[in-house]
N, C-alpha and C. Protein backbone atom coordinates (compact mmCIF):
# COMPACT_ATOMS: atom_id res chain seq x y z
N UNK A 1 135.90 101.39 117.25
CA UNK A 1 135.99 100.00 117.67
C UNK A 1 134.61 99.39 117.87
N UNK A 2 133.76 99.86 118.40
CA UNK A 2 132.59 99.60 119.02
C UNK A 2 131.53 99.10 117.31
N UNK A 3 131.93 100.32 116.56
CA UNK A 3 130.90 100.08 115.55
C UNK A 3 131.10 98.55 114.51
N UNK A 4 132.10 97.84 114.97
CA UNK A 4 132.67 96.10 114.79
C UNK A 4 131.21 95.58 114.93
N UNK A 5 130.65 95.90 115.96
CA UNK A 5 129.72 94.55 116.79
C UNK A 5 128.23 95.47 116.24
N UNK A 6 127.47 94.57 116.15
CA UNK A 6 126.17 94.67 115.73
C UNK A 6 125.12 95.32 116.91
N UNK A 7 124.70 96.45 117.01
CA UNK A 7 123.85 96.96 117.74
C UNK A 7 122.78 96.58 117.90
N UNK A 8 121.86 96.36 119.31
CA UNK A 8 120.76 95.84 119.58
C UNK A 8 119.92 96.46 118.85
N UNK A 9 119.03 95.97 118.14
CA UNK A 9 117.77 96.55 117.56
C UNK A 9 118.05 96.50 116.15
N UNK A 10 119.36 96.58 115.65
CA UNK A 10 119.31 97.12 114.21
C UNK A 10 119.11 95.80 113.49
N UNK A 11 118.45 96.44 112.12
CA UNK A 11 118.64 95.58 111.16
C UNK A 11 117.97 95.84 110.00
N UNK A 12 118.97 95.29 108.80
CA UNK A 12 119.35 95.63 107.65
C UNK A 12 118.18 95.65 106.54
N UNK A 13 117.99 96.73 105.95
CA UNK A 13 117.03 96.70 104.72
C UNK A 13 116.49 95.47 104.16
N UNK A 14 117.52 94.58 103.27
CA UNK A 14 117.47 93.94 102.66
C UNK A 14 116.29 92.68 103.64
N UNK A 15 116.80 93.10 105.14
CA UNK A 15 115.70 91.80 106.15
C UNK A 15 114.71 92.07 106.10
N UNK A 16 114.38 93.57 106.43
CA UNK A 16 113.10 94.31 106.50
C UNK A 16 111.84 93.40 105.10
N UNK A 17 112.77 94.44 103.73
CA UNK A 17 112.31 94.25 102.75
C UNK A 17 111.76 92.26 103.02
N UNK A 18 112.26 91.29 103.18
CA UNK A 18 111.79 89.99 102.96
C UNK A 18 110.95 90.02 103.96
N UNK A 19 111.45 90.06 105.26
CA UNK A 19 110.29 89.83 106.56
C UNK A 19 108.97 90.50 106.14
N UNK A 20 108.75 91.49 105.45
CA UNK A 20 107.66 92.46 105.12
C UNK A 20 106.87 91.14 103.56
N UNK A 21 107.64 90.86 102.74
CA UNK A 21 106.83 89.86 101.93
C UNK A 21 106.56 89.04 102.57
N UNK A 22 106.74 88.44 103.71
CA UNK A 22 106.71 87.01 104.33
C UNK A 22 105.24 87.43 105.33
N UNK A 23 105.21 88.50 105.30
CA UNK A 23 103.96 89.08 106.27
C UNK A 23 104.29 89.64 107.20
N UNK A 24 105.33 89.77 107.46
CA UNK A 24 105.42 90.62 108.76
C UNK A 24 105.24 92.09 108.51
N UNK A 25 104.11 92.46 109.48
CA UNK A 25 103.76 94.17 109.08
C UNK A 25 104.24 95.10 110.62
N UNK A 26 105.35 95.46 110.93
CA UNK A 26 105.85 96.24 112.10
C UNK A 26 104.82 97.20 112.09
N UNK A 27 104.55 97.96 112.76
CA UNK A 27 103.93 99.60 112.79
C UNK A 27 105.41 100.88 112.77
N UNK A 28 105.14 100.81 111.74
CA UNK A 28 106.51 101.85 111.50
C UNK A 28 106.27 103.49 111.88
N UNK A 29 107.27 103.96 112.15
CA UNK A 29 107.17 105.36 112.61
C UNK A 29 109.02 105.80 112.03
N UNK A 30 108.49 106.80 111.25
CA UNK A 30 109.65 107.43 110.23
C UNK A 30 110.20 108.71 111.91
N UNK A 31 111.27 108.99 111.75
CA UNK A 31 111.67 109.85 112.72
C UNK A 31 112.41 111.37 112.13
N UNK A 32 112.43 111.23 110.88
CA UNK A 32 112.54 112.33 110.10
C UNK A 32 110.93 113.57 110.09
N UNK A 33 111.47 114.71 110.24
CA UNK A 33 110.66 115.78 109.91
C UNK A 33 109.58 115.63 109.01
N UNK A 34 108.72 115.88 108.76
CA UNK A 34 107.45 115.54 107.88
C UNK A 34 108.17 116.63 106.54
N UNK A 35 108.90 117.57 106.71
CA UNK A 35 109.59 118.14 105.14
C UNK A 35 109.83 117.10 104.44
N UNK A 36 110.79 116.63 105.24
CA UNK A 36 111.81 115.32 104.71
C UNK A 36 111.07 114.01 104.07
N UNK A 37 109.77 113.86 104.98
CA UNK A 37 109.23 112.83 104.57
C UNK A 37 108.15 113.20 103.24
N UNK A 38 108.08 114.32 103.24
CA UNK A 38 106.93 114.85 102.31
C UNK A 38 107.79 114.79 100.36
N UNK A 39 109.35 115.49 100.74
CA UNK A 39 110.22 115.54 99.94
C UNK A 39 110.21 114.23 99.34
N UNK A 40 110.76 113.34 100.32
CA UNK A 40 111.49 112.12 99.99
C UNK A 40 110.51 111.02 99.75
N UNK A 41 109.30 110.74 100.22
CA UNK A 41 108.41 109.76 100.11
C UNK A 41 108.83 109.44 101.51
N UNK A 42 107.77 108.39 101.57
CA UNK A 42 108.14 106.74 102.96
C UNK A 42 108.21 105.93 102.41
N UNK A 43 108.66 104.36 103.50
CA UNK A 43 108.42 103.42 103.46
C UNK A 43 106.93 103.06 103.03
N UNK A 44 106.21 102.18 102.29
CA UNK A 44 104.85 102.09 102.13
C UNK A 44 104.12 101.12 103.31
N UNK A 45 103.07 101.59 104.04
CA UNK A 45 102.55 101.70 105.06
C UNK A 45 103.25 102.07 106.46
N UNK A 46 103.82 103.27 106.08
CA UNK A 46 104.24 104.25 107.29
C UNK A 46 102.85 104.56 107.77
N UNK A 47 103.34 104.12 109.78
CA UNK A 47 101.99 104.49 110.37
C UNK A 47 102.20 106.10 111.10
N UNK A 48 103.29 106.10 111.19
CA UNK A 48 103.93 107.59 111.60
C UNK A 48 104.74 108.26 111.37
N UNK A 49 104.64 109.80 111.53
CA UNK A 49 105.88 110.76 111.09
C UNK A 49 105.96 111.11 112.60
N UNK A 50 107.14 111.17 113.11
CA UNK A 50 107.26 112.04 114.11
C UNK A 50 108.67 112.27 114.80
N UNK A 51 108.97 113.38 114.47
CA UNK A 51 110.62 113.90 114.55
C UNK A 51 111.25 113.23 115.97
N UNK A 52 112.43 112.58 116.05
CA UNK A 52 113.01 111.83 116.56
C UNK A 52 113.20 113.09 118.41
N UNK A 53 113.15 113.72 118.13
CA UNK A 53 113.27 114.92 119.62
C UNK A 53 111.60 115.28 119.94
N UNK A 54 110.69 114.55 119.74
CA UNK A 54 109.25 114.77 119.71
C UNK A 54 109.02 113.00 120.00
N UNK A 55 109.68 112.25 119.92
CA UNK A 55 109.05 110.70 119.66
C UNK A 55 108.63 110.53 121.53
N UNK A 56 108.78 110.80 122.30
CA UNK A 56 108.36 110.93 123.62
C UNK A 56 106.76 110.87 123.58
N UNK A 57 106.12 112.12 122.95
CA UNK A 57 104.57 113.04 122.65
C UNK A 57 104.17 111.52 121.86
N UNK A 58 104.63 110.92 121.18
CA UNK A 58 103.86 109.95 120.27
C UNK A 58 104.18 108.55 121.22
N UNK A 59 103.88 108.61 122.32
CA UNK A 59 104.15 107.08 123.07
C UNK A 59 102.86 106.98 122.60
N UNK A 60 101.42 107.19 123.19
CA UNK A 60 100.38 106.64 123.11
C UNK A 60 100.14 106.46 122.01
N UNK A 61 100.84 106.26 120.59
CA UNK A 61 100.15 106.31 119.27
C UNK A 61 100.60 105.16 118.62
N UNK A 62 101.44 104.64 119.95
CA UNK A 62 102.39 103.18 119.62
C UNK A 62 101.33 101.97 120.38
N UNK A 63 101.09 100.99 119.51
CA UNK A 63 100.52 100.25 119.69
C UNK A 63 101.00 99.02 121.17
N UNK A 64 100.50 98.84 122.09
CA UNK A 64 101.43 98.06 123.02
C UNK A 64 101.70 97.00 122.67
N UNK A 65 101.22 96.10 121.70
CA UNK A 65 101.99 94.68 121.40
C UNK A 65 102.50 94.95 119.78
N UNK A 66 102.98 93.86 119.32
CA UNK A 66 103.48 93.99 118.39
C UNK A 66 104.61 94.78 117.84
N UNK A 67 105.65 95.01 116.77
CA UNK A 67 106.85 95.29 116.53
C UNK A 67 106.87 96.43 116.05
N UNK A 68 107.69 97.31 116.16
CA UNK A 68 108.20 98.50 115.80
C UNK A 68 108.99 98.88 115.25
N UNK A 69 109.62 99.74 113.95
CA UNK A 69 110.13 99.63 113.20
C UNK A 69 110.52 101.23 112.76
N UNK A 70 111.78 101.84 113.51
CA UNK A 70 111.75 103.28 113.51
C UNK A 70 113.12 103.05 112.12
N UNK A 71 113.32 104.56 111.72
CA UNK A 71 114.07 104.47 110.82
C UNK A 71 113.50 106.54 110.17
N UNK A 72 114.91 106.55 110.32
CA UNK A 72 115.34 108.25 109.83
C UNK A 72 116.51 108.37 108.40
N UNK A 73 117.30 109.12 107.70
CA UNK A 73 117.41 109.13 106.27
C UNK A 73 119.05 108.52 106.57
N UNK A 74 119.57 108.12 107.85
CA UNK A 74 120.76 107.45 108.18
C UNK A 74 120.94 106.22 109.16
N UNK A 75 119.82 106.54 110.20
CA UNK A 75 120.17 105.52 110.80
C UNK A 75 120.01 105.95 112.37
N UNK A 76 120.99 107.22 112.13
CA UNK A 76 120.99 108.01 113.41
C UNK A 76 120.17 108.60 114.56
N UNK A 77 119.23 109.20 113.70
CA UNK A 77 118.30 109.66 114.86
C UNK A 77 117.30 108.31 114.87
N UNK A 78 116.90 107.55 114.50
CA UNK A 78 116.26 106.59 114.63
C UNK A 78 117.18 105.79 116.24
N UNK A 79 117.80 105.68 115.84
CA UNK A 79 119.14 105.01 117.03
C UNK A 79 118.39 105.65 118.10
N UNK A 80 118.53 107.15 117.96
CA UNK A 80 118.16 108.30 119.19
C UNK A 80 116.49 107.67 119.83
N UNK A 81 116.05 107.74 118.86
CA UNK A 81 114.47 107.33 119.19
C UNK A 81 114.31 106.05 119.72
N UNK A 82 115.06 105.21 119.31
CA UNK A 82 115.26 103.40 120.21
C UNK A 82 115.46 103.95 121.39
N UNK A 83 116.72 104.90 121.77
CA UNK A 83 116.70 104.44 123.23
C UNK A 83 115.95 105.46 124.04
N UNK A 84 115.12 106.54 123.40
CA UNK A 84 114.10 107.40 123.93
C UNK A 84 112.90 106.00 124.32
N UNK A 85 113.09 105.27 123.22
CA UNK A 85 111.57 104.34 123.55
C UNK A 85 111.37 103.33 124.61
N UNK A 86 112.55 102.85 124.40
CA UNK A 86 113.84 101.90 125.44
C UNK A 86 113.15 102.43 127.24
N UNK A 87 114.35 103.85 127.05
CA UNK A 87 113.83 104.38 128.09
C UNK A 87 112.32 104.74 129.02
N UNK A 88 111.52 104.85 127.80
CA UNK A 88 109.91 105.02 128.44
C UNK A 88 109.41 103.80 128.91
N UNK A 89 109.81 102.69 128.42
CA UNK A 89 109.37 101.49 129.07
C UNK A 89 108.71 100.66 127.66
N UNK A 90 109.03 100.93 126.62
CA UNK A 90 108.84 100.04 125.30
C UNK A 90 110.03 98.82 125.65
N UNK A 91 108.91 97.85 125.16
CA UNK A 91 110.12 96.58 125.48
C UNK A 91 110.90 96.89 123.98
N UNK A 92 112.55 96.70 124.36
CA UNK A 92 113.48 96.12 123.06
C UNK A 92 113.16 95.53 122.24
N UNK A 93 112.56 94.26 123.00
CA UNK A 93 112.72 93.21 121.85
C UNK A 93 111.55 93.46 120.96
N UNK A 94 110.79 93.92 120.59
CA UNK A 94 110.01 94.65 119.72
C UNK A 94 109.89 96.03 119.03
N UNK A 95 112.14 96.17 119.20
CA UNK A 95 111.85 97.65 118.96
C UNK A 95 112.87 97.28 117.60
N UNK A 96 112.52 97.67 116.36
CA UNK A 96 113.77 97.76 115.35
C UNK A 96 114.21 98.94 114.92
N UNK A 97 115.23 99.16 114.56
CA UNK A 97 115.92 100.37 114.38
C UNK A 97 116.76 99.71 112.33
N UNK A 98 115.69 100.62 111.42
CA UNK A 98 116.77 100.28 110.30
C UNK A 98 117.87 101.14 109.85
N UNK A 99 118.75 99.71 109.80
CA UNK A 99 119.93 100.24 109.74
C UNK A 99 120.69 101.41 108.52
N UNK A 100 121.49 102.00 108.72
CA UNK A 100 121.21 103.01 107.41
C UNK A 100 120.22 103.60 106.62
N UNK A 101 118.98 103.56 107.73
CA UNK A 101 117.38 104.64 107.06
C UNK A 101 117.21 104.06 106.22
N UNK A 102 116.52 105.25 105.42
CA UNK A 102 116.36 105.49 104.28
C UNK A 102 117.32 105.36 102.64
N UNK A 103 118.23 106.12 103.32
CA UNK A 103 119.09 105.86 102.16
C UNK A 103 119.76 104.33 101.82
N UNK A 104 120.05 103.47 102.61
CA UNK A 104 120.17 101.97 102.90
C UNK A 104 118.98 101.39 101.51
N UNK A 105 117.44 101.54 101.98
CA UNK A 105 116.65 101.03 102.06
C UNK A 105 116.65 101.47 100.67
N UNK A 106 116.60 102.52 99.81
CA UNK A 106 116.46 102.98 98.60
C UNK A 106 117.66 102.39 97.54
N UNK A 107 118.92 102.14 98.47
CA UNK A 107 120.10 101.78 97.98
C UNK A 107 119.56 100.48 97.36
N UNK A 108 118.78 99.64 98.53
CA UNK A 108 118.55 97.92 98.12
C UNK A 108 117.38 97.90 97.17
N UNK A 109 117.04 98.98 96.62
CA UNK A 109 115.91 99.35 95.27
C UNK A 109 114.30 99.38 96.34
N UNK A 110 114.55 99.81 98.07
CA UNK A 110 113.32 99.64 98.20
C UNK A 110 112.46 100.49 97.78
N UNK A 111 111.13 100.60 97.53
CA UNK A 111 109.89 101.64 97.23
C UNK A 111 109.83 102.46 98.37
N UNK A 112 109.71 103.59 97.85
CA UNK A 112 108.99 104.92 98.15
C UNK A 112 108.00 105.39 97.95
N UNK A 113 106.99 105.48 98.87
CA UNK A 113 105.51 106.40 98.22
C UNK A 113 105.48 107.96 98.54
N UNK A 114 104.52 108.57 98.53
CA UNK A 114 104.02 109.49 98.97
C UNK A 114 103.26 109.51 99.80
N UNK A 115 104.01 110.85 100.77
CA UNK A 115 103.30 110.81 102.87
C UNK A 115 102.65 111.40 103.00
């Protein structure tokens, strides 16, 4: 029932992808394993790898102003890492969570580099 209504933080590839031509540059942090990210590529200008049960250790590597932009190969542990960040005292409203990862993001033809 719940998954009806649109979750705080999320949002959809296809936004990412335009907000990112329009200039908007989040500081992104991938929450997948560095295997995964090494395998699969990143997003292009990933500022971080750091496994979603570790994203605690990487507070100080988060910039204090400006937007954030987590995202894992579903959706899921990224979710996990919003409200790890939530919880430390990262404001929300600068926290994004993309929706359906990676695979979403590849679905809407986005680019992949090498991490």
């Amino acid at each position: 029932m719940w998954s009806i209504f649109k979750r705080a933080g999320d949002i959809k590839s296809n936004v990412v992808m335009k907000k990112i031509t329009e200039g908007w540059s989040p500081f992104i942090i991938d929450v997948r394993s560095l295997g995964e990210v090494q395998k699969t590529g990143a997003i292009p200008g990933t500022n971080l790898v750091k496994s979603h049960d570790k994203i605690r250790s990487a507070l100080k590597s988060i910039p204090k102003k400006g937007d954030v932009l987590l995202l894992c190969r579903s959706g899921k542990r990224s979710r996990i890492a919003y409200r790890t960040l939530t919880a430390s005292g990262i404001n929300a409203a600068r926290l994004y969570n993309l929706k359906g990862g990676i695979a979403a993001w590849t679905r809407n033809s986005g680019r992949l580099e090498k991490y």
